[in-house]
Protein backbone atom coordinates (compact mmCIF):
# COMPACT_ATOMS: atom_id res chain seq x y z
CA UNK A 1 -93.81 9.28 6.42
CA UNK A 2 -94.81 5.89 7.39
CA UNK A 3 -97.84 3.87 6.05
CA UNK A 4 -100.37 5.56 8.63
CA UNK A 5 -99.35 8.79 7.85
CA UNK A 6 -97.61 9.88 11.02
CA UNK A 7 -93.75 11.61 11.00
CA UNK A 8 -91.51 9.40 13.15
CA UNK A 9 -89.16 11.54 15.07
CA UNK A 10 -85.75 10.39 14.98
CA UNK A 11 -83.78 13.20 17.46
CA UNK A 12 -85.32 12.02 20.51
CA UNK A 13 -81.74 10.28 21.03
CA UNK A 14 -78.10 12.31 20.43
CA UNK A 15 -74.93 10.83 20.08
CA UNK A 16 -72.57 13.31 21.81
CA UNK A 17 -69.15 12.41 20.03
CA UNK A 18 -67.40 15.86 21.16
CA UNK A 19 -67.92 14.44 24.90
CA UNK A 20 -64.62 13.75 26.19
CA UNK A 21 -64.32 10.26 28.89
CA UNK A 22 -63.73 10.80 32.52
CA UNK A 23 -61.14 10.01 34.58
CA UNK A 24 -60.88 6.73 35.95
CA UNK A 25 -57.00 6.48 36.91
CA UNK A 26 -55.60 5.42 40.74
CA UNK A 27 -52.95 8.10 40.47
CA UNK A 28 -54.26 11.16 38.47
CA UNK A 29 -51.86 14.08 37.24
CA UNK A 30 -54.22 17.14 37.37
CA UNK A 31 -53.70 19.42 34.71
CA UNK A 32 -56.07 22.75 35.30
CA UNK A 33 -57.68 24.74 32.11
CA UNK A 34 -58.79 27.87 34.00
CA UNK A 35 -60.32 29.59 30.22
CA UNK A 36 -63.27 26.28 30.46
CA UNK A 37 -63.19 25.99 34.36
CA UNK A 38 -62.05 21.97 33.84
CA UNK A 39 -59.93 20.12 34.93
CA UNK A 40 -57.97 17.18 32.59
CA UNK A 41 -56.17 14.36 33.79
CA UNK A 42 -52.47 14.31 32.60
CA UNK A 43 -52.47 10.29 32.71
CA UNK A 44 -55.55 10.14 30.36
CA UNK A 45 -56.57 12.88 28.94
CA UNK A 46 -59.92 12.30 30.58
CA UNK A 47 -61.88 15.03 32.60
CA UNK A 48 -61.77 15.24 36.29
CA UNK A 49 -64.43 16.38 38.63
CA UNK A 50 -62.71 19.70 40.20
CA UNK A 51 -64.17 19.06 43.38
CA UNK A 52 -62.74 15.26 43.05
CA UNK A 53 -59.68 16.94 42.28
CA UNK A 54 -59.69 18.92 45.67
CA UNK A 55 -61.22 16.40 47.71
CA UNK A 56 -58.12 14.14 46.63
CA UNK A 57 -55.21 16.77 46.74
CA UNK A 58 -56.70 17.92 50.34
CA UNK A 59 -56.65 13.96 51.54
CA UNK A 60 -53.06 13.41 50.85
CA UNK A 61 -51.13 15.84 52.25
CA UNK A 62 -47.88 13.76 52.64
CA UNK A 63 -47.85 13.86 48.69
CA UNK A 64 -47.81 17.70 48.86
CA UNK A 65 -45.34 17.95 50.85
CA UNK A 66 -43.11 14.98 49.41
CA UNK A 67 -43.45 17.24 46.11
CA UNK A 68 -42.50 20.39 48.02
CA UNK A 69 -39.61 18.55 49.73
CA UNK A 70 -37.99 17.18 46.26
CA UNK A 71 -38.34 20.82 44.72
CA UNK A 72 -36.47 22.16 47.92
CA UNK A 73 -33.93 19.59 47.62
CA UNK A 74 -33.44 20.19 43.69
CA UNK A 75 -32.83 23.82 44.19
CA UNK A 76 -29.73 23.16 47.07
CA UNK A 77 -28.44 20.99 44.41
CA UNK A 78 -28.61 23.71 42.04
CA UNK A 79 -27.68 26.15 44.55
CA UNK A 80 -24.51 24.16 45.60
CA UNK A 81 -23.30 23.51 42.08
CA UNK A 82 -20.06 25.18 41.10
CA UNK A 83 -20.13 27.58 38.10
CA UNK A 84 -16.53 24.93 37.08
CA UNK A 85 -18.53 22.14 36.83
CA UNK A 86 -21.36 23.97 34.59
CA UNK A 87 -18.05 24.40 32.32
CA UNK A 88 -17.32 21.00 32.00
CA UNK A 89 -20.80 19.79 31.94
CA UNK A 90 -20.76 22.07 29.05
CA UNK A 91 -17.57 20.95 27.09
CA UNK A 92 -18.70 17.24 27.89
CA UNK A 93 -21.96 18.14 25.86
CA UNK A 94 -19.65 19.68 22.97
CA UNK A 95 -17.42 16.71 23.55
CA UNK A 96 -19.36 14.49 20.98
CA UNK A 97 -18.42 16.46 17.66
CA UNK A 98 -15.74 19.09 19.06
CA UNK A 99 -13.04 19.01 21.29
CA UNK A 100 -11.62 21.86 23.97
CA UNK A 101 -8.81 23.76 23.40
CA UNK A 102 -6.07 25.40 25.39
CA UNK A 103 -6.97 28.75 25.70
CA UNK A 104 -3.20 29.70 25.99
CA UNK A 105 -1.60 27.63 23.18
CA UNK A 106 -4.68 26.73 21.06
CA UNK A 107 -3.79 23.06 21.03
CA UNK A 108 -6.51 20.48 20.77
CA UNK A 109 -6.67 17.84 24.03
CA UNK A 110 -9.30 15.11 25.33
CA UNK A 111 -10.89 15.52 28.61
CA UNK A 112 -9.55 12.35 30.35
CA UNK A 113 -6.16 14.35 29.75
CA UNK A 114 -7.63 16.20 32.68
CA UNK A 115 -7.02 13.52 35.28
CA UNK A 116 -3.36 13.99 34.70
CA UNK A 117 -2.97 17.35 35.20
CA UNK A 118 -1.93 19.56 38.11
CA UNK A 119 -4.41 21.31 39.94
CA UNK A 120 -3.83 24.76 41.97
CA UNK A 121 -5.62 26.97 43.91
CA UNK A 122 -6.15 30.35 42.49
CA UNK A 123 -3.91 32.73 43.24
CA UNK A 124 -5.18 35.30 46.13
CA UNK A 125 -5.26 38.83 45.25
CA UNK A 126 -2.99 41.03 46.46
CA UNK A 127 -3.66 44.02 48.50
CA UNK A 128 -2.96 47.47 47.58
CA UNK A 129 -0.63 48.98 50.07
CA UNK A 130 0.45 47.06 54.08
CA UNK A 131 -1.86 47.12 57.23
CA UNK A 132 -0.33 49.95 58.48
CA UNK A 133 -0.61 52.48 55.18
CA UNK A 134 3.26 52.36 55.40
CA UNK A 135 5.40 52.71 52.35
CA UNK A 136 6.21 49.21 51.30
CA UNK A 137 10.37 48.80 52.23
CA UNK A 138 10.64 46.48 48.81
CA UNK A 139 11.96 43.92 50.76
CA UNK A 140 8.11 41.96 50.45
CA UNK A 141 8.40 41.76 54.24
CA UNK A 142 5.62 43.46 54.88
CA UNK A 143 5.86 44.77 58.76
């Protein structure tokens, strides 16, 4: 009580510490929190208005569609890739602490020793029977 008598009342003012900043970045990364409705930037960590959010996203379409364009792009590349590569991708990875072996032999080699090796085409299958369901002459001359 003061000298008068009277209560001063000090929670007129709060100090809101749990408030988190907003966003003030050029560039924001939106990152959406749909259980509290918000919106966060992923630059920050500040909030973003979600109509701000919107509003930007809806004026720059040529980002959208730069975005949807390198996604497009990444999944021909993955598309294209050949399940041989993913192999040696792979053995490059092991290639720190292990090295391949032949699957034939068993003996241990490095993977530059793959430069000096011949490379074939896979054999074709061959086909059961000739064109004409004829019994084969065994001379391999087929027809």
């Amino acid at each position: 009580m003061s000298k008068t008598g009277k209560i001063v009342r000090f929670d007129v003012l709060r100090i809101e510490h749990a408030n988190r900043k907003l966003c003030t970045c050029l560039y924001p990364a939106y990152r959406i929190d749909p259980a509290n409705r918000l919106v966060y930037c992923e630059v920050c960590g500040g909030i973003v208005d979600p109509f701000e959010a919107l509003y930007r996203l809806a004026m720059q379409p040529e980002r959208l569609t730069q975005l949807i364009e390198a996604k497009q792009m990444e999944l021909a590349e993955l598309d294209a890739y050949k399940p041989r590569l993913r192999i040696i991708k792979f053995i490059e990875k092991q290639s720190h602490s292990h090295m391949p072996s032949c699957p034939v032999c068993g003996n241990y080699f490095d993977l530059c020793d793959l430069r000096n090796v011949g490379w074939r085409s896979k054999p074709k299958p061959q086909r059961q029977g000739n064109a004409d369901n004829l019994p084969d002459d065994g001379t391999g001359g087929g027809v």
